[in-house]
Each structure stands twice: as C-alpha cells, then as structure tokens.
N, C-alpha and C. Protein backbone atom coordinates (compact mmCIF):
# COMPACT_ATOMS: atom_id res chain seq x y z
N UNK A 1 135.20 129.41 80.29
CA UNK A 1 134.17 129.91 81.20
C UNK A 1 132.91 129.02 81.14
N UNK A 2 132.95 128.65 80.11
CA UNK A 2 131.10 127.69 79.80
C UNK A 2 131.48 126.50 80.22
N UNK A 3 132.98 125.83 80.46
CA UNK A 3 132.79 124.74 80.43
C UNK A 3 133.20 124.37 82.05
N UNK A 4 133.36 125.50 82.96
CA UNK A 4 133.47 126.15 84.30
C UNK A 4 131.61 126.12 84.74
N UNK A 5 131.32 126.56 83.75
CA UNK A 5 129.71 126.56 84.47
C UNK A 5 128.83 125.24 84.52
N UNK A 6 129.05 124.49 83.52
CA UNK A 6 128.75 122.75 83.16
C UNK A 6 129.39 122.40 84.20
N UNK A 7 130.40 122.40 84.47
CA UNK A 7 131.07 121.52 85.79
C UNK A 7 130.57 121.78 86.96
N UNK A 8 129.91 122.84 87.51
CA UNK A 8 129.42 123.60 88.39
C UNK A 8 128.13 123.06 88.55
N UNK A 9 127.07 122.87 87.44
CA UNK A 9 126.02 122.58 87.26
C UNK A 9 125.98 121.07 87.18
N UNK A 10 126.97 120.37 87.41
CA UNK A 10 126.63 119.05 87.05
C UNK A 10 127.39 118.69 88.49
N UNK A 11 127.97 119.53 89.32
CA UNK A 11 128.01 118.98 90.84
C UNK A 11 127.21 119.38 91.55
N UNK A 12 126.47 120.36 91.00
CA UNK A 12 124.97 120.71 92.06
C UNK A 12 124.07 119.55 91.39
N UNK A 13 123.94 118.86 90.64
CA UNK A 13 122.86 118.12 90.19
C UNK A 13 123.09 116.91 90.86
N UNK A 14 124.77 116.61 90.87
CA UNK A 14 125.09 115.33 91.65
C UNK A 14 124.54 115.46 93.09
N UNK A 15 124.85 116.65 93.65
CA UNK A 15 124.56 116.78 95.29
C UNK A 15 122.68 116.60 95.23
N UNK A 16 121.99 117.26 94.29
CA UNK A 16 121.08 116.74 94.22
C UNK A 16 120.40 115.71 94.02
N UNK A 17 120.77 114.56 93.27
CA UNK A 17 120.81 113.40 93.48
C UNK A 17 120.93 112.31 94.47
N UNK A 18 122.11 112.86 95.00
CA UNK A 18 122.75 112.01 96.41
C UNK A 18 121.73 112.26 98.00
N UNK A 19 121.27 113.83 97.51
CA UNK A 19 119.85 113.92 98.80
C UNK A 19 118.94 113.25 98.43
N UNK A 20 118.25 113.70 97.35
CA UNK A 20 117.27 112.86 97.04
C UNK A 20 117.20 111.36 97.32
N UNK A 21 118.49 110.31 97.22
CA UNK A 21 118.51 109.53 97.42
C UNK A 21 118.49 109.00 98.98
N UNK A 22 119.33 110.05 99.93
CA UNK A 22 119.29 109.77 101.39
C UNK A 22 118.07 109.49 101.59
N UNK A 23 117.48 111.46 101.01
CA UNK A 23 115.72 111.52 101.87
C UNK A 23 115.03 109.93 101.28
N UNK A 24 114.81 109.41 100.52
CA UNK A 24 114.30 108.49 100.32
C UNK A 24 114.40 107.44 100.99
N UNK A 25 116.09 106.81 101.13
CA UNK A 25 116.62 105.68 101.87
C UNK A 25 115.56 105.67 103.79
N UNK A 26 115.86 107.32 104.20
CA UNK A 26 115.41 107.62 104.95
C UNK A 26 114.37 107.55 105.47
N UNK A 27 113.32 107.78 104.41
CA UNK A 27 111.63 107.63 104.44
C UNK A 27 111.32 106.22 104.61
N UNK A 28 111.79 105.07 103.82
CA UNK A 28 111.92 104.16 103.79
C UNK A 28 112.24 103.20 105.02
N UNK A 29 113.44 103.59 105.91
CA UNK A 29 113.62 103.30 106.98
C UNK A 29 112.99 103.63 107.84
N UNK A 30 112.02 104.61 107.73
CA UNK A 30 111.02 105.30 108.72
C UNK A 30 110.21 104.61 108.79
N UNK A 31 109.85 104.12 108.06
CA UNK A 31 108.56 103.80 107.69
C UNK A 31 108.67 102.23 108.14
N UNK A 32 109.50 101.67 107.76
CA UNK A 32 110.03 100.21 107.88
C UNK A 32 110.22 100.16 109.51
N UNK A 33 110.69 100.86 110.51
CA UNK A 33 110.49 101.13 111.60
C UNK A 33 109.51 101.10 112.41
N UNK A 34 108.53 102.21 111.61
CA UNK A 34 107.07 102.58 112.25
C UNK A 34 106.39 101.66 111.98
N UNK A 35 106.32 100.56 110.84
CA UNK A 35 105.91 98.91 110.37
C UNK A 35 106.06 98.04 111.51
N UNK A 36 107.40 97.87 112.08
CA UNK A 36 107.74 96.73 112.43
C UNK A 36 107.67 96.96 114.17
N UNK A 37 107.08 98.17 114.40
CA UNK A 37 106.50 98.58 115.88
C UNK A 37 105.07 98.60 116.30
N UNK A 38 104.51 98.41 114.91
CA UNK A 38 103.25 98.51 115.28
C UNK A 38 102.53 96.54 115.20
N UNK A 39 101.79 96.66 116.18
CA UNK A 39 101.25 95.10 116.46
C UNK A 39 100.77 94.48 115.45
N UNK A 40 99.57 95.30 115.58
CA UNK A 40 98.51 95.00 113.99
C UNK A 40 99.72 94.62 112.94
N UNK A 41 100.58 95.45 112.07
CA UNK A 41 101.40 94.99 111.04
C UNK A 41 102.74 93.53 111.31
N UNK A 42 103.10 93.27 112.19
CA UNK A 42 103.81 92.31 112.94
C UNK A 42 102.67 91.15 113.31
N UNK A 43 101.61 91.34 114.03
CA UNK A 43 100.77 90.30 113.41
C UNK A 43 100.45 89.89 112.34
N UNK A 44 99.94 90.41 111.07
CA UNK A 44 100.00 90.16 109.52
C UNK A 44 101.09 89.08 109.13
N UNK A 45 102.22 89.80 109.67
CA UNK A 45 103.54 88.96 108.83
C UNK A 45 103.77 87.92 109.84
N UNK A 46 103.29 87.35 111.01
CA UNK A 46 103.69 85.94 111.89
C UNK A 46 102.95 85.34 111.66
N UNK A 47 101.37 85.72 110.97
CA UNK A 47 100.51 84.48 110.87
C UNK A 47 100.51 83.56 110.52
N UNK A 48 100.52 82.26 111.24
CA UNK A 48 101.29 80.66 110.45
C UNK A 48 100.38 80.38 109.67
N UNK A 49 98.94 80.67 109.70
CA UNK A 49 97.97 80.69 108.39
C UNK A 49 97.76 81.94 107.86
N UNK A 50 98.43 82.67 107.14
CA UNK A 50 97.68 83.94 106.74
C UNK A 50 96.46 83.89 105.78
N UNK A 51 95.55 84.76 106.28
CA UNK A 51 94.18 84.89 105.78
C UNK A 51 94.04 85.85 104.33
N UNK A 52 93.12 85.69 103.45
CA UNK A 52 92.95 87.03 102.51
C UNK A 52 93.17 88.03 103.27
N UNK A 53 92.00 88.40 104.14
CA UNK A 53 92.44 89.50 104.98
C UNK A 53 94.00 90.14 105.21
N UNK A 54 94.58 89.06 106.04
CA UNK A 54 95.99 89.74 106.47
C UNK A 54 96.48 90.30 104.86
N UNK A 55 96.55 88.90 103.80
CA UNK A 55 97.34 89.23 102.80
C UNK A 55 97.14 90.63 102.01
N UNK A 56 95.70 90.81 101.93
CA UNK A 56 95.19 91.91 101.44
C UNK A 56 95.77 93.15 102.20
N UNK A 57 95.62 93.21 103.43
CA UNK A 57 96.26 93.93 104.61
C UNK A 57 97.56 94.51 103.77
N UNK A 58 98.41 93.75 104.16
CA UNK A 58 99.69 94.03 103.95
C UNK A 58 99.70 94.47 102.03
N UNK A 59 99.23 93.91 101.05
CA UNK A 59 99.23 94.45 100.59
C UNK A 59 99.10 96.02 99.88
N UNK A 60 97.78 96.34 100.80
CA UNK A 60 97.57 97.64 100.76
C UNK A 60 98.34 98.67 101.50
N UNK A 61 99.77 98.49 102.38
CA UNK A 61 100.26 98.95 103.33
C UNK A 61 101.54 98.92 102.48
N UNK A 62 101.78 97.87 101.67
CA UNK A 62 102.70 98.36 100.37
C UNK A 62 102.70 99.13 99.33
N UNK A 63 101.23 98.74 99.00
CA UNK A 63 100.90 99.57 97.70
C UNK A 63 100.99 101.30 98.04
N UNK A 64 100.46 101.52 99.42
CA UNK A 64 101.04 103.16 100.01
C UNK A 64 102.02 103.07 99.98
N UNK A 65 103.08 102.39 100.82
CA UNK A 65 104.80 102.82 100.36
C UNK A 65 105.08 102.76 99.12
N UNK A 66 104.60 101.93 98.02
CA UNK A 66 105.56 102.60 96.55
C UNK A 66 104.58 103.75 96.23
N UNK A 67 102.90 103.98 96.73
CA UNK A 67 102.94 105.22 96.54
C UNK A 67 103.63 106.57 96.83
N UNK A 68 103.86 106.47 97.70
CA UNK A 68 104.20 107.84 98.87
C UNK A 68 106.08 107.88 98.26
N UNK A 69 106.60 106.58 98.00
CA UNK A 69 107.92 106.54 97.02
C UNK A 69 108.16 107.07 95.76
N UNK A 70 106.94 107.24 95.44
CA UNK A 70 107.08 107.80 93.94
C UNK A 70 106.97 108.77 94.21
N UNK A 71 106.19 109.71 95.12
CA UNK A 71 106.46 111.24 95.00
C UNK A 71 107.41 111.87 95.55
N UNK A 72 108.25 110.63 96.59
CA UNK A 72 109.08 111.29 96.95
C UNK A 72 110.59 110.86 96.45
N UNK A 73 110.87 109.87 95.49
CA UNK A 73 111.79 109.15 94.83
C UNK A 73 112.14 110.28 93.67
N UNK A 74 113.64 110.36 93.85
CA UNK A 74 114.37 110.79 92.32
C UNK A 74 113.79 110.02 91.16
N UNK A 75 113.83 110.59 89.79
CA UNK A 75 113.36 110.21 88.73
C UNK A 75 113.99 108.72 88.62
N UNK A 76 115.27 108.27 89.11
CA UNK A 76 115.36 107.12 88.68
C UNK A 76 114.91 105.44 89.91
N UNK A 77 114.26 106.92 91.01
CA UNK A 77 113.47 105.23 91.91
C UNK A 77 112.22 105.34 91.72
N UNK A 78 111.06 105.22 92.14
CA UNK A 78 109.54 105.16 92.39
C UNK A 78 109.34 104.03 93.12
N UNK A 79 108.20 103.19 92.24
CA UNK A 79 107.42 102.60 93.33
C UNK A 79 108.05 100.62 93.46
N UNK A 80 108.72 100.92 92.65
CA UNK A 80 109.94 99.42 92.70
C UNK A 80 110.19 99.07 93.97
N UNK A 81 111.12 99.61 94.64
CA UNK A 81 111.41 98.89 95.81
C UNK A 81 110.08 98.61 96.54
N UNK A 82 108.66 98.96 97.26
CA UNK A 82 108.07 98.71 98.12
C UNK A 82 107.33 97.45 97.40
N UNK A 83 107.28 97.10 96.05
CA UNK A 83 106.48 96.30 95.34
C UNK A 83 107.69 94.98 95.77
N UNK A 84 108.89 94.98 95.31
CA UNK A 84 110.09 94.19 95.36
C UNK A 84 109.72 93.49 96.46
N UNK A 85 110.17 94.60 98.00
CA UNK A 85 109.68 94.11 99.23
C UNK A 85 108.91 93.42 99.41
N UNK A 86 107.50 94.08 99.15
CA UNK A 86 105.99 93.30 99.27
C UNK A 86 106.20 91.70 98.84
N UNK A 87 106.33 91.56 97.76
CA UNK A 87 106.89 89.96 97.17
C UNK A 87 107.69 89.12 98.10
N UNK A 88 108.69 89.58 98.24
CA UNK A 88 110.15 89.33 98.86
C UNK A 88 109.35 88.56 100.21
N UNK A 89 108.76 89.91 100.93
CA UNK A 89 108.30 89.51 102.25
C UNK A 89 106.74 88.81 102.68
N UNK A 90 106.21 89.02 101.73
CA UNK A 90 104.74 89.11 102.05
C UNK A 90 104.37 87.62 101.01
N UNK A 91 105.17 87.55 99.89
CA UNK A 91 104.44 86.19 99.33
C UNK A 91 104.31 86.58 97.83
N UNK A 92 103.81 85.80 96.91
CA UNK A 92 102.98 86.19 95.96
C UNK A 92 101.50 86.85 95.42
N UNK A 93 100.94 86.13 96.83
CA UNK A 93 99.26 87.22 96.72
C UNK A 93 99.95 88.49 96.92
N UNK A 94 100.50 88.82 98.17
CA UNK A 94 100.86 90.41 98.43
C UNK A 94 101.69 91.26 97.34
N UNK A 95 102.75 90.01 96.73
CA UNK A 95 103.58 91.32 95.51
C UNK A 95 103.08 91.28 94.28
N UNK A 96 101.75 90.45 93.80
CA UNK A 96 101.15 90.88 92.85
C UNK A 96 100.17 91.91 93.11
N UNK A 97 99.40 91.40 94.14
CA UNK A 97 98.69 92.69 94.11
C UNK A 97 99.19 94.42 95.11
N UNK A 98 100.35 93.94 95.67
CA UNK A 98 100.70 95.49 95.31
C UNK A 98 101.62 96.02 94.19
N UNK A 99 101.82 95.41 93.45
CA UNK A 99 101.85 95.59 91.85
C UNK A 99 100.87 95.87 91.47
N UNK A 100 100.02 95.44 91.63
CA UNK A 100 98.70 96.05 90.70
C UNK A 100 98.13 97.67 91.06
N UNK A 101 98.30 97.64 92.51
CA UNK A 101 97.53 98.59 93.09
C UNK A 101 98.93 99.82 93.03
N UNK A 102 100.47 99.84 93.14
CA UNK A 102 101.02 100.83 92.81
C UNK A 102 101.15 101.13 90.78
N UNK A 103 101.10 99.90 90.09
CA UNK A 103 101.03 100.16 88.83
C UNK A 103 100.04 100.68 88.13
N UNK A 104 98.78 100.44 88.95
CA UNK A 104 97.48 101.24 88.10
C UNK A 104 97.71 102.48 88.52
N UNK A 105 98.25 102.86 89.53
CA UNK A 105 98.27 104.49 90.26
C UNK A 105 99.69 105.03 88.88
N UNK A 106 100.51 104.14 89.07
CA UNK A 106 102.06 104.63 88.12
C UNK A 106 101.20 104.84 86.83
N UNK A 107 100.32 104.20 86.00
CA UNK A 107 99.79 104.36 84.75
C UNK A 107 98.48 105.53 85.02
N UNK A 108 97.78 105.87 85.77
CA UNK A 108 96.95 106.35 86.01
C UNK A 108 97.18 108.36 86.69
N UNK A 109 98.19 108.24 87.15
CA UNK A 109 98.67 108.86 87.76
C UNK A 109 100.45 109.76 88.05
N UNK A 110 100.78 109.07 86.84
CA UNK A 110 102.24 109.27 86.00
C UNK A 110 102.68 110.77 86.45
N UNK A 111 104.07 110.85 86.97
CA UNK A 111 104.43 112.28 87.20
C UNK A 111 104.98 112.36 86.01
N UNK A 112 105.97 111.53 84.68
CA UNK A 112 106.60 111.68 83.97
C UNK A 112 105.54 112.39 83.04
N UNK A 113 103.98 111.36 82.92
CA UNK A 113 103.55 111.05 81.88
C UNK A 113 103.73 110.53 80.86
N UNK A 114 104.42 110.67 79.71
CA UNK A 114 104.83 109.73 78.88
C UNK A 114 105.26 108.20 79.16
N UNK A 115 105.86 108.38 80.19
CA UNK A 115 106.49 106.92 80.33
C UNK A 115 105.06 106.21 81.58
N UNK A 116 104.30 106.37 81.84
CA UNK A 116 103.11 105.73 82.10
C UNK A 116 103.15 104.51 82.08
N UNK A 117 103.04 104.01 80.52
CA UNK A 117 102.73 102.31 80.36
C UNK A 117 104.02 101.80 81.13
N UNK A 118 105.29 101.81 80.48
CA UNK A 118 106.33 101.86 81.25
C UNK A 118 106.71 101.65 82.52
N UNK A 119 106.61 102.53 82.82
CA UNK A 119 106.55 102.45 84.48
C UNK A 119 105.55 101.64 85.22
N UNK A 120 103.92 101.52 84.96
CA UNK A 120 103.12 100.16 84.95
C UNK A 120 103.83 99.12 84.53
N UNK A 121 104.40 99.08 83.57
CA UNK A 121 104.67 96.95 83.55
C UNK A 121 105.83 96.99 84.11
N UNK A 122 106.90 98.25 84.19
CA UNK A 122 107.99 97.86 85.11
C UNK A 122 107.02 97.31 86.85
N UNK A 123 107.28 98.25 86.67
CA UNK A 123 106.12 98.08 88.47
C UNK A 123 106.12 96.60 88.67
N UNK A 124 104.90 96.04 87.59
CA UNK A 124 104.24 94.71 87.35
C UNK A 124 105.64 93.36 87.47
N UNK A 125 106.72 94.21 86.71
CA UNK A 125 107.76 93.03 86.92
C UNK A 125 108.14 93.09 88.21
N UNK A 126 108.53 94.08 88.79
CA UNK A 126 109.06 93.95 89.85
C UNK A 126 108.29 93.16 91.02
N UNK A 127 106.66 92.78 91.08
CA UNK A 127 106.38 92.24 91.71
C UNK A 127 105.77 90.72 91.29
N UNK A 128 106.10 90.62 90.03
CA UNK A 128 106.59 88.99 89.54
C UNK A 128 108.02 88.72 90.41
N UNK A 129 109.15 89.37 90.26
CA UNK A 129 110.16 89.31 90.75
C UNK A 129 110.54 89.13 92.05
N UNK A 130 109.54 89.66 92.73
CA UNK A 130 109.59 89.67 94.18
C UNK A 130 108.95 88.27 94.80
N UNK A 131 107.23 88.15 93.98
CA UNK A 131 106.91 86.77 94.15
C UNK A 131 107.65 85.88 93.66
N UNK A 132 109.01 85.42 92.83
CA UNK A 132 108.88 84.41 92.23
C UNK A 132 110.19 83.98 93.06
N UNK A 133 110.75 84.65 93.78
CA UNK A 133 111.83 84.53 94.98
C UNK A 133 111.43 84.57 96.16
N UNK A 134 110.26 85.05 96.68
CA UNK A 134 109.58 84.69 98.39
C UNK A 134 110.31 83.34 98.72
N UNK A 135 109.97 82.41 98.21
CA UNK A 135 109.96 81.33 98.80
C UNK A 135 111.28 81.05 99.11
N UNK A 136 112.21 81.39 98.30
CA UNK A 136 114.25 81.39 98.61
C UNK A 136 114.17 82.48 99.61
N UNK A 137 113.42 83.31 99.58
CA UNK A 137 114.10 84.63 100.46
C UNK A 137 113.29 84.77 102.44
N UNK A 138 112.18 83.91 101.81
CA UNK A 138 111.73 83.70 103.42
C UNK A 138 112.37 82.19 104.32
N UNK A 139 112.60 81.42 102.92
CA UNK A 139 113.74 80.16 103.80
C UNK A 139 114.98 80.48 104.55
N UNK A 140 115.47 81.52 103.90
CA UNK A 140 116.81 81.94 104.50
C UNK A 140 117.63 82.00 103.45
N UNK A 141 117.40 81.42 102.31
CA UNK A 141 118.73 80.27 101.08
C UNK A 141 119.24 81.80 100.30
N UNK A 142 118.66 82.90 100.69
CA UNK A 142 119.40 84.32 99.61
C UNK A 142 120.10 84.58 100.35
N UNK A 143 121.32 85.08 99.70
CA UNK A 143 122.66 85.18 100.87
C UNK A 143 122.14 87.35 100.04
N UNK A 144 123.06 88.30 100.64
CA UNK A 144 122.52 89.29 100.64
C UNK A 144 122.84 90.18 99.83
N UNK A 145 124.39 89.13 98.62
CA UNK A 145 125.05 89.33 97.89
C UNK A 145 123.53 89.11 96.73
N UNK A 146 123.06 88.33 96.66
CA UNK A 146 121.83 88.05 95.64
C UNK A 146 120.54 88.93 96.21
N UNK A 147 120.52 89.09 96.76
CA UNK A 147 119.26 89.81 97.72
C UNK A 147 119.77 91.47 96.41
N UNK A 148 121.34 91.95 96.35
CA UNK A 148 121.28 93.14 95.97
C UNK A 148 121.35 93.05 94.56
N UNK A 149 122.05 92.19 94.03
CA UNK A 149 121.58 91.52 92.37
C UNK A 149 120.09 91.96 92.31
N UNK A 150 119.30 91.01 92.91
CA UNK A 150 117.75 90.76 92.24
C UNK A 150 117.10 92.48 92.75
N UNK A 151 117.65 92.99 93.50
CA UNK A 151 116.79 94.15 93.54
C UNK A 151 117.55 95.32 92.18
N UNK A 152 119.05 95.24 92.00
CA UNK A 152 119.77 95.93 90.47
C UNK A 152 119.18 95.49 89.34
N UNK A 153 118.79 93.87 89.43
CA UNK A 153 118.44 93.47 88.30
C UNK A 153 116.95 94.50 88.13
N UNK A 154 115.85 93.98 88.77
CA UNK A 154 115.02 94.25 89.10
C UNK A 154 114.74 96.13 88.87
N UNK A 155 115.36 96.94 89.17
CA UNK A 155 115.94 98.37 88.72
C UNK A 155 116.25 98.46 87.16
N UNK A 156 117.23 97.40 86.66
CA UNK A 156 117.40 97.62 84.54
C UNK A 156 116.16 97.35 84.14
C-alpha cells in the first residue's frame, strides 16, 4: 500500500514538472515573439554600430527575462537561459551585464535562499559562456547540435 502511494506521488510530481516546464518553454516563446515584433527591440539587434545605449538596452530587456524566469521556472531552471541568450545574441557587453543584473537579483533576492551565492556565480558563468561563443554563434559556425551541448553544459 505505501509503496502504491510513492508511485502515485512521484507521477503527480513528474506531471508537475513536465508543466512547469511547458509553462516556461511557453513564456519564453512569448516573449521571444513579442521581442522580435516590436521595432525598437529589432532595431537594437541590426545595428551595424551598436551604441552603449542599444547594448545597455538589450541588456536590461534580458536581465527582465531571467528575472520574470526565475519566478516562473521549476527549481531546476531560473535565470540561465535569458543570460545564455543575452551572450549568445547580444555580444559580450550584453551577457555580462545581464549576468550581473539577473545575478545580483539571484543573490539578493534568492527564492531558495541558501543557495544564493550559488545561483549568482552560476548565473555569472552562464553569461561568460554565452559571451565567449557570440562570436561562433552570430557567424553562423554553431551547428545546433552544439548550440544544445553549450546550453546542457552551461545547466551542470
């Protein structure tokens, strides 16, 4: 009978998991949508000179998506992917400093709490990680097989 109720409880936790993960995927795509429709943000990312301004721009338009990700991310996503992105897409000014600006919020502002520091220097890697591949990933040269590596890696 107990080991009837564990099994029970550990496929409602899975189904819970697997939403959590849609709603997220979901938000994400929303958002990435409502980004790439609006002028102002599509200007930012074509500028053949981008300015502090733009970069700053877009940074701060990341640093809200891994915010708004962390409250709405299962315990095992947060604010990683929008920092990843930011790098990926935006450069190195943009994925350090929306590393900075979602990692001081992750240390400052911790739902776990304990894991605080943690979750700050993860954060922080992930947008070393993101800058230190822009330049392969805006040439074209990441095929999409590595694109999902560096974001798993990037997750351990």
């Amino acid at each position: 009978e107990r080991l009837k109720l564990y099994r029970e409880e550990i496929i409602i936790m899975v189904d819970v998991i697997y939403f959590n993960m849609l709603l997220n995927i979901g938000l994400l795509v929303l958002i990435a949508a409502l980004l790439t429709n609006l002028e102002f943000v599509r200007t930012l990312f074509l500028e053949e000179q981008s300015s502090i301004f733009s970069k700053t721009a877009l940074a701060v338009i990341f640093g809200i998506i891994s915010i708004v990700s962390t409250y709405t991310g299962t315990y095992t996503d947060g604010a990683m992917i929008g920092v990843l992105a930011a790098g990926l897409l935006g450069g190195p000014y943009v994925g350090m400093l929306t590393a900075l600006i979602a990692g001081i919020h992750r240390y400052l502002f911790d739902i776990g709490g304990f894991t605080a520091v943690s979750c700050a220097v993860s954060t922080l890697v992930e947008g070393i990680l993101g800058s230190v591949f822009s330049a392969r990933f805006k040439s074209g040269k990441m095929k999409q097989a590595e694109i999902c590596v560096l974001t798993a890696a990037a997750e351990v």
